[in-house]
N, C-alpha and C. Protein backbone atom coordinates (compact mmCIF):
# COMPACT_ATOMS: atom_id res chain seq x y z
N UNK A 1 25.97 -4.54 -1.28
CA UNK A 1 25.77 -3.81 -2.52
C UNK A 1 24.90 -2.60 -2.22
N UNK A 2 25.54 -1.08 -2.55
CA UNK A 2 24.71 -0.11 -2.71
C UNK A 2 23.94 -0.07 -3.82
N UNK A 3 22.49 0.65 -3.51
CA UNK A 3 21.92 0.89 -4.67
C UNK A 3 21.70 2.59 -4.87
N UNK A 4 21.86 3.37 -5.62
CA UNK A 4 21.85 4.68 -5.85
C UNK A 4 20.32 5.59 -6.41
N UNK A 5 19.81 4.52 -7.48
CA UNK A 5 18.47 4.87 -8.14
C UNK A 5 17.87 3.46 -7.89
N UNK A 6 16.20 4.11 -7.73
CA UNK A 6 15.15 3.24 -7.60
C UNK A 6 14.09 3.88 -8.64
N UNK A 7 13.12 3.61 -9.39
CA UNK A 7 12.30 3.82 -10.49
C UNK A 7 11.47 2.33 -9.84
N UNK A 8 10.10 2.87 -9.96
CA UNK A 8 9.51 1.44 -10.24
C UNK A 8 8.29 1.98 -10.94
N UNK A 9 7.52 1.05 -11.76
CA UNK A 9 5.56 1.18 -12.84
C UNK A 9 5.31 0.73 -13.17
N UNK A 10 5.27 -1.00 -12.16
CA UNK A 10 3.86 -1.39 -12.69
C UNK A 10 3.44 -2.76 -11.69
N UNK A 11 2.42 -2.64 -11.17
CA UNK A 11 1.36 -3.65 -10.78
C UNK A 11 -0.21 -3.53 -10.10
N UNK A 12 -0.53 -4.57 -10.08
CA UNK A 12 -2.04 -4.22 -9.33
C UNK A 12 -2.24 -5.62 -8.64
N UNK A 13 -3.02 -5.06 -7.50
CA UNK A 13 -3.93 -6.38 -6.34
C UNK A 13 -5.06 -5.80 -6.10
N UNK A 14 -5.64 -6.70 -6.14
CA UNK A 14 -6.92 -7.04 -5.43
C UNK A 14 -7.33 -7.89 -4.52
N UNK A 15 -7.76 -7.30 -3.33
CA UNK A 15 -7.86 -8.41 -2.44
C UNK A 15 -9.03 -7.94 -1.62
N UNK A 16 -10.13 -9.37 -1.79
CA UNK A 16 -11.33 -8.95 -0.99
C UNK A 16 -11.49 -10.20 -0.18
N UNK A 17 -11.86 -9.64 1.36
CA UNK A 17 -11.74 -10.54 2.53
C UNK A 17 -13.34 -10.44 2.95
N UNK A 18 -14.28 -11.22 3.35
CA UNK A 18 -15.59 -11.79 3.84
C UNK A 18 -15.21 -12.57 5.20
N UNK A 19 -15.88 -11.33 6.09
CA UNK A 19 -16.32 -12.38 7.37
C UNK A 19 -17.44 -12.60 7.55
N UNK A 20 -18.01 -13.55 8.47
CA UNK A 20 -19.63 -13.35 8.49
C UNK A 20 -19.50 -14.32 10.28
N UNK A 21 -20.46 -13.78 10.54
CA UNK A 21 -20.22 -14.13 12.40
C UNK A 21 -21.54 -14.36 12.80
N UNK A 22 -22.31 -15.61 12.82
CA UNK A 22 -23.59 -16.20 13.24
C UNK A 22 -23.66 -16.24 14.42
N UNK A 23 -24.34 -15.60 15.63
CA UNK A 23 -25.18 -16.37 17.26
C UNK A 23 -26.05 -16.58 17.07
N UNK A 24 -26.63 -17.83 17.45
CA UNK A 24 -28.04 -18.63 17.59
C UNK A 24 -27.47 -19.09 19.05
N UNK A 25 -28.67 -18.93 19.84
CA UNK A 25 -28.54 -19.15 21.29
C UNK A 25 -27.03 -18.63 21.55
N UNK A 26 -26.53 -19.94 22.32
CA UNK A 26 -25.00 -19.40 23.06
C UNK A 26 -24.34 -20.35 22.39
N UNK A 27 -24.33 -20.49 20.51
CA UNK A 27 -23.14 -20.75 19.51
C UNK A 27 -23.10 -19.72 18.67
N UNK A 28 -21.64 -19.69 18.48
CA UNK A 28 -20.75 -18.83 17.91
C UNK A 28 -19.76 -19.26 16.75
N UNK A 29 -20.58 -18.85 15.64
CA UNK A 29 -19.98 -19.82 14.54
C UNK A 29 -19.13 -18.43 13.45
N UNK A 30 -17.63 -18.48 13.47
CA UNK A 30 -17.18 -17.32 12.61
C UNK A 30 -16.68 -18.16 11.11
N UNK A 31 -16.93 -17.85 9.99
CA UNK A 31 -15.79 -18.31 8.69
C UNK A 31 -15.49 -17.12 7.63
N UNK A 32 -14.37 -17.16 7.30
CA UNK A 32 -13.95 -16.03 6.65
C UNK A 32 -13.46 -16.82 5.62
N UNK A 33 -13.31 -15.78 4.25
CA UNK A 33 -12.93 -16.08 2.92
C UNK A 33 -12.49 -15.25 2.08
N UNK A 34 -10.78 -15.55 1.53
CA UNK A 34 -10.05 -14.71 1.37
C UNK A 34 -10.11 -15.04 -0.15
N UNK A 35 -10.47 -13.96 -1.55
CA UNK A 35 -10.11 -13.91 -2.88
C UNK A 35 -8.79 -12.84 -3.18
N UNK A 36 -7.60 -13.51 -3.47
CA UNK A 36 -6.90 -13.10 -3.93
C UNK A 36 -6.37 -12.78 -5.53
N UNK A 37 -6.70 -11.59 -6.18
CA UNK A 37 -6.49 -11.83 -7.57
C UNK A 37 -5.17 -10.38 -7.84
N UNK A 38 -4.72 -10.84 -8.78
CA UNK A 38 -3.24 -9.73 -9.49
C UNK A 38 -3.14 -9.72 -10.53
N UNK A 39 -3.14 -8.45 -10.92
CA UNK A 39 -2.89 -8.55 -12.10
C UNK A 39 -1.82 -7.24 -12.29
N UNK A 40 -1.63 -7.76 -13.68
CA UNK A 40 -0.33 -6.32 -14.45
C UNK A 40 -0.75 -5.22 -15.10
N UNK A 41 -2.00 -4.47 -15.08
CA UNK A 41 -2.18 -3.58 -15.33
C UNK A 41 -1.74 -2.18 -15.23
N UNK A 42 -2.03 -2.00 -14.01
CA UNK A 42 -1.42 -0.98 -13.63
C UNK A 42 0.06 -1.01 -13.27
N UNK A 43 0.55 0.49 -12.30
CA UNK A 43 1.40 0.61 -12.39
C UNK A 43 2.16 0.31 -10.94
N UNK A 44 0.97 1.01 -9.56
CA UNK A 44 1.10 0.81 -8.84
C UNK A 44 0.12 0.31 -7.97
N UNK A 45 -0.31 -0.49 -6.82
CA UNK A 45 -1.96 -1.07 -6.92
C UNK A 45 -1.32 -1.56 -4.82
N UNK A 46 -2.89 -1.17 -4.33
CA UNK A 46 -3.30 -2.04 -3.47
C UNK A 46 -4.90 -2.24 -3.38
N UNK A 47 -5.38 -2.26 -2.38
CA UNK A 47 -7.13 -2.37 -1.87
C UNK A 47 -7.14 -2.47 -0.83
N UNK A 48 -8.22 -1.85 -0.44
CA UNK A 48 -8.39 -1.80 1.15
C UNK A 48 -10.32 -1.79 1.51
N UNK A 49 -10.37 -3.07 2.24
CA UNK A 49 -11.60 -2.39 2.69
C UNK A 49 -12.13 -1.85 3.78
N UNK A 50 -13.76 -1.65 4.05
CA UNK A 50 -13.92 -0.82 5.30
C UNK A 50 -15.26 -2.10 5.10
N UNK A 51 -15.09 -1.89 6.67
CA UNK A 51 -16.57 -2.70 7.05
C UNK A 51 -17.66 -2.28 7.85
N UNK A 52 -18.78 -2.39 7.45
CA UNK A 52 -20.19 -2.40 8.22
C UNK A 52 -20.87 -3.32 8.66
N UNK A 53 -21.36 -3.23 10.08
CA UNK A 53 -21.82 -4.20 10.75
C UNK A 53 -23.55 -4.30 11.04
N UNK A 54 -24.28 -5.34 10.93
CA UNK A 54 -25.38 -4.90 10.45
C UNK A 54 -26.12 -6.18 11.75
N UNK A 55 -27.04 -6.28 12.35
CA UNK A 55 -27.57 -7.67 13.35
C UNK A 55 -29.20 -7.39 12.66
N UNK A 56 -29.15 -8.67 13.08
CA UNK A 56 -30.87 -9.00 12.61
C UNK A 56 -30.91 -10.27 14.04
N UNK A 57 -32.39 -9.67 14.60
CA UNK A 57 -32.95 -10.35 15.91
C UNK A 57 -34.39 -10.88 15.31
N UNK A 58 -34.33 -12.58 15.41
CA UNK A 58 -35.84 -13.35 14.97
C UNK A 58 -35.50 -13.84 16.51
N UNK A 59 -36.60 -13.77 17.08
CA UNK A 59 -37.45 -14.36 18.18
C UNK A 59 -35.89 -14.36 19.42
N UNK A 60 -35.51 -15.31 19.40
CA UNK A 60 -34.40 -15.70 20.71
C UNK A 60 -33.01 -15.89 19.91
N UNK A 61 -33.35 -15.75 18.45
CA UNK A 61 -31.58 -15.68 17.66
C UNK A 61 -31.20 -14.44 17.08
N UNK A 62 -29.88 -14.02 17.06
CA UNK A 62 -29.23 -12.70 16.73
C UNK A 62 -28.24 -13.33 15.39
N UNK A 63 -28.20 -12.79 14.45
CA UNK A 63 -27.29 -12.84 13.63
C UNK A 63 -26.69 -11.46 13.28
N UNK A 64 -25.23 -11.39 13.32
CA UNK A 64 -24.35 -10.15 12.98
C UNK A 64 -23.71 -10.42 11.42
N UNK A 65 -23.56 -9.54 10.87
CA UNK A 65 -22.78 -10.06 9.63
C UNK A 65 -21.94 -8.74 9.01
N UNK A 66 -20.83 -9.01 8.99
CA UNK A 66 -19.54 -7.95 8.36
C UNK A 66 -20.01 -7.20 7.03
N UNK A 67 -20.16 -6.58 6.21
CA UNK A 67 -20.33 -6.61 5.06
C UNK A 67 -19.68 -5.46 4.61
N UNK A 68 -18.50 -5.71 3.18
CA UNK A 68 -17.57 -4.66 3.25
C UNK A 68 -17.76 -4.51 2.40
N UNK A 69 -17.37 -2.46 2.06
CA UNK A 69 -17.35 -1.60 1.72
C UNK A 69 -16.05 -2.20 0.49
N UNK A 70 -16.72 -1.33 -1.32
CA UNK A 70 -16.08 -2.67 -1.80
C UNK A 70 -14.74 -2.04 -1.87
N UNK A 71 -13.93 -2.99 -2.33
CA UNK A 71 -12.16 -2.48 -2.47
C UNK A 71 -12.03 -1.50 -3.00
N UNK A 72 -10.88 -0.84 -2.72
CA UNK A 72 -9.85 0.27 -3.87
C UNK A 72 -9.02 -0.93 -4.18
N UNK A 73 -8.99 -0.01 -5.71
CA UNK A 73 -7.52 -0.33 -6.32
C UNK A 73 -6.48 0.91 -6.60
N UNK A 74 -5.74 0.74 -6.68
CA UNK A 74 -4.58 2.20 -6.83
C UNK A 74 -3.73 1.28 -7.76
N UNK A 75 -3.58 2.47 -8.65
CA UNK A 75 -2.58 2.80 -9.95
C UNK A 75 -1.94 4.24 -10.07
N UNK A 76 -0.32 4.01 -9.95
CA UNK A 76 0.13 5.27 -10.32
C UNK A 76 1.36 4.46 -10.39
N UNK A 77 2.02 6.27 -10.33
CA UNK A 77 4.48 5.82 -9.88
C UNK A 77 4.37 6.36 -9.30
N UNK A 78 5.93 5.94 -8.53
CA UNK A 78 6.56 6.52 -7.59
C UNK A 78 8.23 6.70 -8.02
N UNK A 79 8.74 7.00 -7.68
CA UNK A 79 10.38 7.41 -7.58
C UNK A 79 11.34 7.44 -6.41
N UNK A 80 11.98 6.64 -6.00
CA UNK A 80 13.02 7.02 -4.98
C UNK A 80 14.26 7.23 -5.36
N UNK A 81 14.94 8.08 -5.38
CA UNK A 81 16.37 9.00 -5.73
C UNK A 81 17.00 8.78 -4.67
N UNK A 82 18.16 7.39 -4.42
CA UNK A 82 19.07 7.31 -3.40
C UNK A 82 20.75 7.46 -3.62
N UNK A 83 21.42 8.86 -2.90
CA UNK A 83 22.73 9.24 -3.39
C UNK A 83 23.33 8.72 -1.81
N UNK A 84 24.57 7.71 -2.50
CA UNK A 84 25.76 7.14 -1.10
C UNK A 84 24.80 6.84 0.35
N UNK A 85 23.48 6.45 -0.06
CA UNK A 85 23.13 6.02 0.87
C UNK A 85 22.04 6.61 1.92
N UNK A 86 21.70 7.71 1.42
CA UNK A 86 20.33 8.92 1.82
C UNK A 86 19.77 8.77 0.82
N UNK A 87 18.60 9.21 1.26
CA UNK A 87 17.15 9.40 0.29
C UNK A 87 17.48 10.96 -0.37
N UNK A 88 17.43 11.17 -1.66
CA UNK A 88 17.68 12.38 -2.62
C UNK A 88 16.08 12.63 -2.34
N UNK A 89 15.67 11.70 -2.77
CA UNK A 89 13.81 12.59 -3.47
C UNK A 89 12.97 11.44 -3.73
N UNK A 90 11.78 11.31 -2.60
CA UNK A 90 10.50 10.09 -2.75
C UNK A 90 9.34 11.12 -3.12
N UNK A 91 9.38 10.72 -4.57
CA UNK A 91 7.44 10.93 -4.75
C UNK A 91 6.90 9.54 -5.21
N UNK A 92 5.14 9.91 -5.23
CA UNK A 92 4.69 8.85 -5.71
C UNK A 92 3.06 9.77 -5.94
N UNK A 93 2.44 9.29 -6.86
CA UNK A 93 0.90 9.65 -7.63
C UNK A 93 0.62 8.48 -7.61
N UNK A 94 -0.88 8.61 -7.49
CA UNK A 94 -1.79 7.21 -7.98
C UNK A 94 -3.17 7.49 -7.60
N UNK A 95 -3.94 7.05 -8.49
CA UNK A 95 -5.06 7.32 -8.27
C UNK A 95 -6.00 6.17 -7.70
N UNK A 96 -6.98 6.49 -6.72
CA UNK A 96 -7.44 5.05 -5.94
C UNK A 96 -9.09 4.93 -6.09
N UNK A 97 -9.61 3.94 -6.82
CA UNK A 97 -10.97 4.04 -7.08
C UNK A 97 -11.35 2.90 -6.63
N UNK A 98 -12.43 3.06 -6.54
CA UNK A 98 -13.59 1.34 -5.58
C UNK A 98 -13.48 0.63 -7.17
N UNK A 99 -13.66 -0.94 -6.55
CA UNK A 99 -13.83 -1.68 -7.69
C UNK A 99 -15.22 -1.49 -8.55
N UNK A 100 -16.23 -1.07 -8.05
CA UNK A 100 -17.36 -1.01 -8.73
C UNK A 100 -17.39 0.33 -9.43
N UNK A 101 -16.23 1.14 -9.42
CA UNK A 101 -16.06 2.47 -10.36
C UNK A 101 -16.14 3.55 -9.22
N UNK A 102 -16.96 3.61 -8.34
CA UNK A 102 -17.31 4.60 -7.79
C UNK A 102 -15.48 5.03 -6.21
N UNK A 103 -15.95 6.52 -6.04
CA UNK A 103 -15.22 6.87 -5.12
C UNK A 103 -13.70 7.26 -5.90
N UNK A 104 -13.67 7.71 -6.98
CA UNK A 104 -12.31 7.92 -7.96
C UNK A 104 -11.35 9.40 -7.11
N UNK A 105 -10.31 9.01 -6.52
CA UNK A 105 -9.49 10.19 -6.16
C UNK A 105 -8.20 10.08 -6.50
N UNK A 106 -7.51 11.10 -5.84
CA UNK A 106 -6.00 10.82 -6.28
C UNK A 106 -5.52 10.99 -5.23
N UNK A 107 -4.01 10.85 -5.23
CA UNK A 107 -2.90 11.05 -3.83
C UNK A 107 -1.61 11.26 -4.56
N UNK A 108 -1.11 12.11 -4.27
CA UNK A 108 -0.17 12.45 -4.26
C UNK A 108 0.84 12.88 -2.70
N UNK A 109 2.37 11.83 -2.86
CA UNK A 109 2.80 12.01 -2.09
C UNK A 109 4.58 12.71 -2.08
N UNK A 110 4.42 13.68 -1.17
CA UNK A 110 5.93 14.47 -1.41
C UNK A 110 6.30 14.64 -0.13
N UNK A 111 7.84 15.84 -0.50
CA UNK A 111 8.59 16.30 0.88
C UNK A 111 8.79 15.21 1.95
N UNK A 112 9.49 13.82 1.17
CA UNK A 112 9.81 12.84 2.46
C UNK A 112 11.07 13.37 3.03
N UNK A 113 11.23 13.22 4.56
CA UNK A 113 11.90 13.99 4.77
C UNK A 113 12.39 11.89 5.66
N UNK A 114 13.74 11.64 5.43
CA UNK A 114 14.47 10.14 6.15
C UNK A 114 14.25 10.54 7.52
N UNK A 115 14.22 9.82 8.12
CA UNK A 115 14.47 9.40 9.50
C UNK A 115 16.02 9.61 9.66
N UNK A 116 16.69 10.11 10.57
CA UNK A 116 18.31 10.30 10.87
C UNK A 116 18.40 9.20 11.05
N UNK A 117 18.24 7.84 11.36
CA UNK A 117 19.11 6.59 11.70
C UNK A 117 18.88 6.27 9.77
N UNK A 118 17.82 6.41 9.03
CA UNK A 118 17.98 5.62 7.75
C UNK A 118 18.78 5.89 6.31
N UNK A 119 19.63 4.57 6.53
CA UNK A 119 20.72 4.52 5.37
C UNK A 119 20.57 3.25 4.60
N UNK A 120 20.34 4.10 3.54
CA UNK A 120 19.58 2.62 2.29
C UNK A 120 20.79 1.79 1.78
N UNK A 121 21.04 0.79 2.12
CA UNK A 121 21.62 -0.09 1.51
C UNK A 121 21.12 -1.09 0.87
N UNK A 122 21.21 -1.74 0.06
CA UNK A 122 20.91 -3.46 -0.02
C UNK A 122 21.38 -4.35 0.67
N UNK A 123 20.94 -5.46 0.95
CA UNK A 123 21.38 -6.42 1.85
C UNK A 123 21.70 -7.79 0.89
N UNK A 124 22.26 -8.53 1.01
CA UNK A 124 22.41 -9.64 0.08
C UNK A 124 21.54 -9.71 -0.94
N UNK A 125 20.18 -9.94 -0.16
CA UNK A 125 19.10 -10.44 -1.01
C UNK A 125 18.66 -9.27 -2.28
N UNK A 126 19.06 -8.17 -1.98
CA UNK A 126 18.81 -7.02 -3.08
C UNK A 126 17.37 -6.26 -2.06
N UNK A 127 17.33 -6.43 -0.77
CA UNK A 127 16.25 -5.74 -0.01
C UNK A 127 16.67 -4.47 1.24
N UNK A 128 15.94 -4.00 1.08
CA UNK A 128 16.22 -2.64 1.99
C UNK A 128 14.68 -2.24 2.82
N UNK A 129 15.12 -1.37 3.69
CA UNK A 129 14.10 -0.64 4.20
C UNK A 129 14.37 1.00 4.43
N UNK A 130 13.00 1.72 4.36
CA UNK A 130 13.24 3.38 4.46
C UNK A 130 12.03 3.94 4.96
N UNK A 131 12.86 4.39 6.08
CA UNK A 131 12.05 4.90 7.23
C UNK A 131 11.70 6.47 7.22
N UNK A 132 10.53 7.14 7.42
CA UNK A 132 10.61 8.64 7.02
C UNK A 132 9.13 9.41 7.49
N UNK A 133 8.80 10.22 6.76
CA UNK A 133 7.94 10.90 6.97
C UNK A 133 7.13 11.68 5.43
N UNK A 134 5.93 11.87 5.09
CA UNK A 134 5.82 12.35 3.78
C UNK A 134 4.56 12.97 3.95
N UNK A 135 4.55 14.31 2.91
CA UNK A 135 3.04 14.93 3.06
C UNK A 135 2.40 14.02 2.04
N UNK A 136 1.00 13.85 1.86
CA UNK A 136 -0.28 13.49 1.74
C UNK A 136 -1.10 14.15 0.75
N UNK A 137 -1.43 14.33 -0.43
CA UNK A 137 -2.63 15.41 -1.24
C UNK A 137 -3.59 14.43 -1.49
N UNK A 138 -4.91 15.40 -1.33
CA UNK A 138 -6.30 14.11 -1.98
C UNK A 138 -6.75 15.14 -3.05
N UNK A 139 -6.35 14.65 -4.36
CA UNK A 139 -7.43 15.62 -5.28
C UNK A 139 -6.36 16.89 -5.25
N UNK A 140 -4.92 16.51 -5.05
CA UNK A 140 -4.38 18.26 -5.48
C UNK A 140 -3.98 19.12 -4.24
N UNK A 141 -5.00 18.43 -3.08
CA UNK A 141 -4.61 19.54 -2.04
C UNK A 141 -3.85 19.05 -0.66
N UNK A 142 -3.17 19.23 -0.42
CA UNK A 142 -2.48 18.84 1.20
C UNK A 142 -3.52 18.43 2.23
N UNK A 143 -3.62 17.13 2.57
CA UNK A 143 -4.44 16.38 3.35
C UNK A 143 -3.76 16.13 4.87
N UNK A 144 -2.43 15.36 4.71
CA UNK A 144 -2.26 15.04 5.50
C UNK A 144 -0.33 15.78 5.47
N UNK A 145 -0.01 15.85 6.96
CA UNK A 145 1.69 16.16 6.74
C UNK A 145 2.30 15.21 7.82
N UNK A 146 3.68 15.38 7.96
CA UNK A 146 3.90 14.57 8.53
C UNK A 146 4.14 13.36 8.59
N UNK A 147 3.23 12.36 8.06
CA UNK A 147 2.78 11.10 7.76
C UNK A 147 3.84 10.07 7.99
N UNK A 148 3.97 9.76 8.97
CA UNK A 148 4.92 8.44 9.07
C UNK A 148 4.37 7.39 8.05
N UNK A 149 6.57 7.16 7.41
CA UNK A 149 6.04 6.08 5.85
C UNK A 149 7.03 4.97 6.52
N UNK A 150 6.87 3.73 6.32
CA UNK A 150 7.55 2.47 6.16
C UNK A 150 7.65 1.92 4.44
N UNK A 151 8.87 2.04 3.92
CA UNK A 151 9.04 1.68 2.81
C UNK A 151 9.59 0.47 2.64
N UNK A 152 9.44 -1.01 2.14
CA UNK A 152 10.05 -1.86 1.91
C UNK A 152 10.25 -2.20 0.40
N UNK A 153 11.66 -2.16 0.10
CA UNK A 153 11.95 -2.99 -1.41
C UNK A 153 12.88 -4.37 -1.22
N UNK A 154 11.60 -4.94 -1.51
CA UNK A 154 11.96 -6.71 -1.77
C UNK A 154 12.54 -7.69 -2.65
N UNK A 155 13.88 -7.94 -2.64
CA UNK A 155 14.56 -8.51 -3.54
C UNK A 155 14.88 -7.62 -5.14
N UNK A 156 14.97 -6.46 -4.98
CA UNK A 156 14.81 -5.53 -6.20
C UNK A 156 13.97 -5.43 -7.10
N UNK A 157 12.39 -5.97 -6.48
CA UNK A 157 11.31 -6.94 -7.50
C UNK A 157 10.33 -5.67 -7.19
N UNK A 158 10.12 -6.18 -5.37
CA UNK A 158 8.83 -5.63 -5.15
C UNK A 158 8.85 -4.81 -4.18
N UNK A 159 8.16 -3.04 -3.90
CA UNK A 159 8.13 -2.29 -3.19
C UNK A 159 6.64 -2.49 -2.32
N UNK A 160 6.54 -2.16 -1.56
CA UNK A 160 5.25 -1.45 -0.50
C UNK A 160 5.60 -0.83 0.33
N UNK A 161 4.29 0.40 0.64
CA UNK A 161 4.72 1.38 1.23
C UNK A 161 3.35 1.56 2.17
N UNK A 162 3.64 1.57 3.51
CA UNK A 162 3.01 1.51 4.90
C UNK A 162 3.06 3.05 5.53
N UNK A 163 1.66 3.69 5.28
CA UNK A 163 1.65 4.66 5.81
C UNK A 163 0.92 4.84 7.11
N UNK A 164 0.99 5.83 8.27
CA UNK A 164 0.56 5.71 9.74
C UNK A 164 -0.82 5.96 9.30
N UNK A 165 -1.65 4.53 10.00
CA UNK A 165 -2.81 5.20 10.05
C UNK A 165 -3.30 6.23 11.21
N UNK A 166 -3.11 6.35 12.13
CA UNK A 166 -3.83 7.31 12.60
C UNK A 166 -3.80 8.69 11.97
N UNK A 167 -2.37 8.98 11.55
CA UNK A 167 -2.10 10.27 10.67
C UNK A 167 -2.63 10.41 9.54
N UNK A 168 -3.55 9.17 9.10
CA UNK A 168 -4.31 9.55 7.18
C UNK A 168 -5.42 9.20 7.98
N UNK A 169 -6.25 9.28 9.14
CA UNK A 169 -7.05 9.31 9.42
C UNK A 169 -8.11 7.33 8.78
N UNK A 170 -7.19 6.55 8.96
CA UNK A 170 -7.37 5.36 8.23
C UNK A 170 -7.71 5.27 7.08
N UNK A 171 -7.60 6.31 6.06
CA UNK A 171 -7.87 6.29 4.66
C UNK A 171 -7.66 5.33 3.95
N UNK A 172 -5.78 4.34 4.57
CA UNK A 172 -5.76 3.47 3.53
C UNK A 172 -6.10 2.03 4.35
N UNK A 173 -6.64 1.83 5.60
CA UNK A 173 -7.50 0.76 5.99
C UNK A 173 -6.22 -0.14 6.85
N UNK A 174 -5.40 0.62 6.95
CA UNK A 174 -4.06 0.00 7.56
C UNK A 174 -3.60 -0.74 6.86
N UNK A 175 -3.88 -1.04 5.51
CA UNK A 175 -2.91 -2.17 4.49
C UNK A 175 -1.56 -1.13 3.86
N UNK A 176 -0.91 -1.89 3.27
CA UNK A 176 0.30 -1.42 2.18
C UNK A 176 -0.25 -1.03 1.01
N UNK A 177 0.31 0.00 0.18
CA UNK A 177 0.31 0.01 -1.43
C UNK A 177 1.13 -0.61 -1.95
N UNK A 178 1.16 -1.55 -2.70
CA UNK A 178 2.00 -2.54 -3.55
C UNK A 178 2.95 -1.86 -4.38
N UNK A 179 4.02 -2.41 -5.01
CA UNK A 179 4.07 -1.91 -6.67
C UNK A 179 5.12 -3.01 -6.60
N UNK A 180 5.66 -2.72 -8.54
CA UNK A 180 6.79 -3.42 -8.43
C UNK A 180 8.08 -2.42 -9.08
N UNK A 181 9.45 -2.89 -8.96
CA UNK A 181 10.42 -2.18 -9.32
C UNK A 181 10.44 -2.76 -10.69
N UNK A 182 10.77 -1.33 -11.53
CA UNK A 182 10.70 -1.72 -13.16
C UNK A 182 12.69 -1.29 -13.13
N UNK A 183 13.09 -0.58 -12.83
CA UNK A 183 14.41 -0.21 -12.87
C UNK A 183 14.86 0.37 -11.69
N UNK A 184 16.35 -0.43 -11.53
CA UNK A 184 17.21 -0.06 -10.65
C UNK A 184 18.35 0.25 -11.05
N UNK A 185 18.90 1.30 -10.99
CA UNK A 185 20.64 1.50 -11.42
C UNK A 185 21.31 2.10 -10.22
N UNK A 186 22.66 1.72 -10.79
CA UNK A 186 23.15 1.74 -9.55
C UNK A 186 24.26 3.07 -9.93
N UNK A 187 25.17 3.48 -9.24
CA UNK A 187 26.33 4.88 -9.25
C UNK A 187 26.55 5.59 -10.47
N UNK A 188 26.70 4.24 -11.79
CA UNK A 188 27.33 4.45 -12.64
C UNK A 188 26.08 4.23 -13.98
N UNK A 189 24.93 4.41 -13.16
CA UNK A 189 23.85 4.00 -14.61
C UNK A 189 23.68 3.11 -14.97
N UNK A 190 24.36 2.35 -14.75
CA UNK A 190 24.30 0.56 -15.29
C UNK A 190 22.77 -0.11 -14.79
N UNK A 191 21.68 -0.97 -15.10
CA UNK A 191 20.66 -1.49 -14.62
C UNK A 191 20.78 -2.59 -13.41
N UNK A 192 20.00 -2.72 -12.36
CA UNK A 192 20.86 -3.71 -11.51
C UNK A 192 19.48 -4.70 -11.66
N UNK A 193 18.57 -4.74 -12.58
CA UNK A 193 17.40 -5.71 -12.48
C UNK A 193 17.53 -6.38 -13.82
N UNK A 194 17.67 -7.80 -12.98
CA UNK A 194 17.64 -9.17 -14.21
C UNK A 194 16.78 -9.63 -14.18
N UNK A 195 16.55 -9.61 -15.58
CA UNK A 195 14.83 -10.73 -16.13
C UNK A 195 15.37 -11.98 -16.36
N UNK A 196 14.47 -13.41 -15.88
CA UNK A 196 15.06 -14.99 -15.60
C UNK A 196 13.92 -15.02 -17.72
């Protein structure tokens, strides 16, 4: 099954990860703890964090401990325009702020230009992949170009989109931006997304 139009607006994640890494003498004790929360707010959503590493030395024991920089969340749309099987036109906006309010920017992404081997089809399951390249704005202005993108749409439900980190300078922490697909039509306009 071809799909022709992609539209998707709306979801959000949050996801905050805790490591903490104890030496006393020569033991080495690591535990990590993963909160996963989602919600439907927004339109389009991931988080990413950054970490700082901090040691404290009492007498003959060292303790190190992770402590991260708190999440983004991102909310916006995006659009993918697919004609017989090429990419017509990928944008996407969203704005990405720390959970505690602070650090509020935007991104805007354009001019994807496909990869010559990528031809969007669906596969049974209603999933595809799209391979490419896209410029980058922070706040309006051209940040990054170039930008190797990995696009996945999952079962006609759910998109994420994997951009190179070395080329955003790790801005987005090497995770995905989430979203989900709100509408799909296919050649003739018809909707190809069923609600159970």
């Amino acid at each position: 099954m071809k799909c022709d139009h992609f539209y998707q607006r709306k979801t959000s994640t949050t996801i905050t990860t805790t490591t903490t890494t104890t030496t006393t003498a020569n033991e080495t004790e690591t535990s990590s703890a993963t909160n996963e929360t989602m919600m439907t707010t927004g339109n389009m959503t991931d988080s990413s964090n950054a970490t700082t590493t901090t040691s404290t030395t009492r007498g003959n024991e060292t303790a190190t401990a992770q402590e991260l920089e708190p999440p983004y969340v991102l909310s916006g749309n995006w659009s993918l325009d697919v004609q017989n099987g090429s990419v017509n036109d990928f944008t996407a906006t969203f704005t990405m702020v720390h959970i505690d309010g602070t650090g509020r920017h935007t991104h805007d992404m354009s001019n994807f230009q496909a990869n010559n081997t990528t031809t969007v089809q669906l596969d049974e399951s209603g999933s595809t992949f799209v391979f490419g390249a896209v410029d980058v704005a922070v706040n309006g202005t051209e940040q990054w170009t170039d930008v190797g993108m990995q696009m996945i749409l999952d079962r006609m439900n759910v998109m994420s989109i994997w951009l190179a980190t070395k080329s955003t300078d790790n801005h987005f922490k090497e995770q995905p931006i989430f979203g989900i697909v709100d509408s799909m039509t296919d050649e003739n306009g018809n909707e190809m997304i069923q609600t159970t």
